[in-house]
Protein backbone atom coordinates (compact mmCIF):
# COMPACT_ATOMS: atom_id res chain seq x y z
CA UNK A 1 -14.03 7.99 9.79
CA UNK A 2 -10.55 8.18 9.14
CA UNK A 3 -8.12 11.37 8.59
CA UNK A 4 -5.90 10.83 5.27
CA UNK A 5 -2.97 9.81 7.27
CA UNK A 6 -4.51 7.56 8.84
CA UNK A 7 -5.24 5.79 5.55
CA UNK A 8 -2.14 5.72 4.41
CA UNK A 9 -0.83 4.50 7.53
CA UNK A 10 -3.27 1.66 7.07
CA UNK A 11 -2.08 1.04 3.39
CA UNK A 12 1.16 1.02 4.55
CA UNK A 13 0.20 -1.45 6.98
CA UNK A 14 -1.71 -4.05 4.59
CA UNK A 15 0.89 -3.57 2.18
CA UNK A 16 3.80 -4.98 4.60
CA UNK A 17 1.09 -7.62 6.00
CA UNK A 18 0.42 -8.75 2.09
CA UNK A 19 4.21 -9.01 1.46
CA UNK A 20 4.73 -11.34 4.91
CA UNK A 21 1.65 -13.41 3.73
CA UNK A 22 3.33 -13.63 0.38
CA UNK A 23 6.79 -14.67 1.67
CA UNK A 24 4.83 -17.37 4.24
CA UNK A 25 3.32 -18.90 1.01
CA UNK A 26 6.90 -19.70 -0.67
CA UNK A 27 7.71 -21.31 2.93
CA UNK A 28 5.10 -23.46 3.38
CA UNK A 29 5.19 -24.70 -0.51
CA UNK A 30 9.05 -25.07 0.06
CA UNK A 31 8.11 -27.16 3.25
CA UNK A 32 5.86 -29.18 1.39
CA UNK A 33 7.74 -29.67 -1.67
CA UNK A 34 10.75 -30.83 1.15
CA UNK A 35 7.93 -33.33 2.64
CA UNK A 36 7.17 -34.52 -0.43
CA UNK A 37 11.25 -35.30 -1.67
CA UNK A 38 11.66 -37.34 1.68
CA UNK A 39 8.56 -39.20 1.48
């Protein structure tokens, strides 16, 4: 179905989308931990 670039486009893709999920993780724990210093 797909061409090998296209793949690797695609990789390239979830990789970047994996490392924004990753960093949006640390956020929302440092939000929570904030939350949780202020309640």
């Amino acid at each position: 179905m797909f061409q090998g670039a296209d793949t690797e486009a695609l990789r390239r893709t979830a990789g970047r989308m994996g490392q924004e999920a990753m960093r949006l993780d640390e956020l929302v724990a440092s939000l929570l931990a904030t939350i949780d210093a202020v309640a």
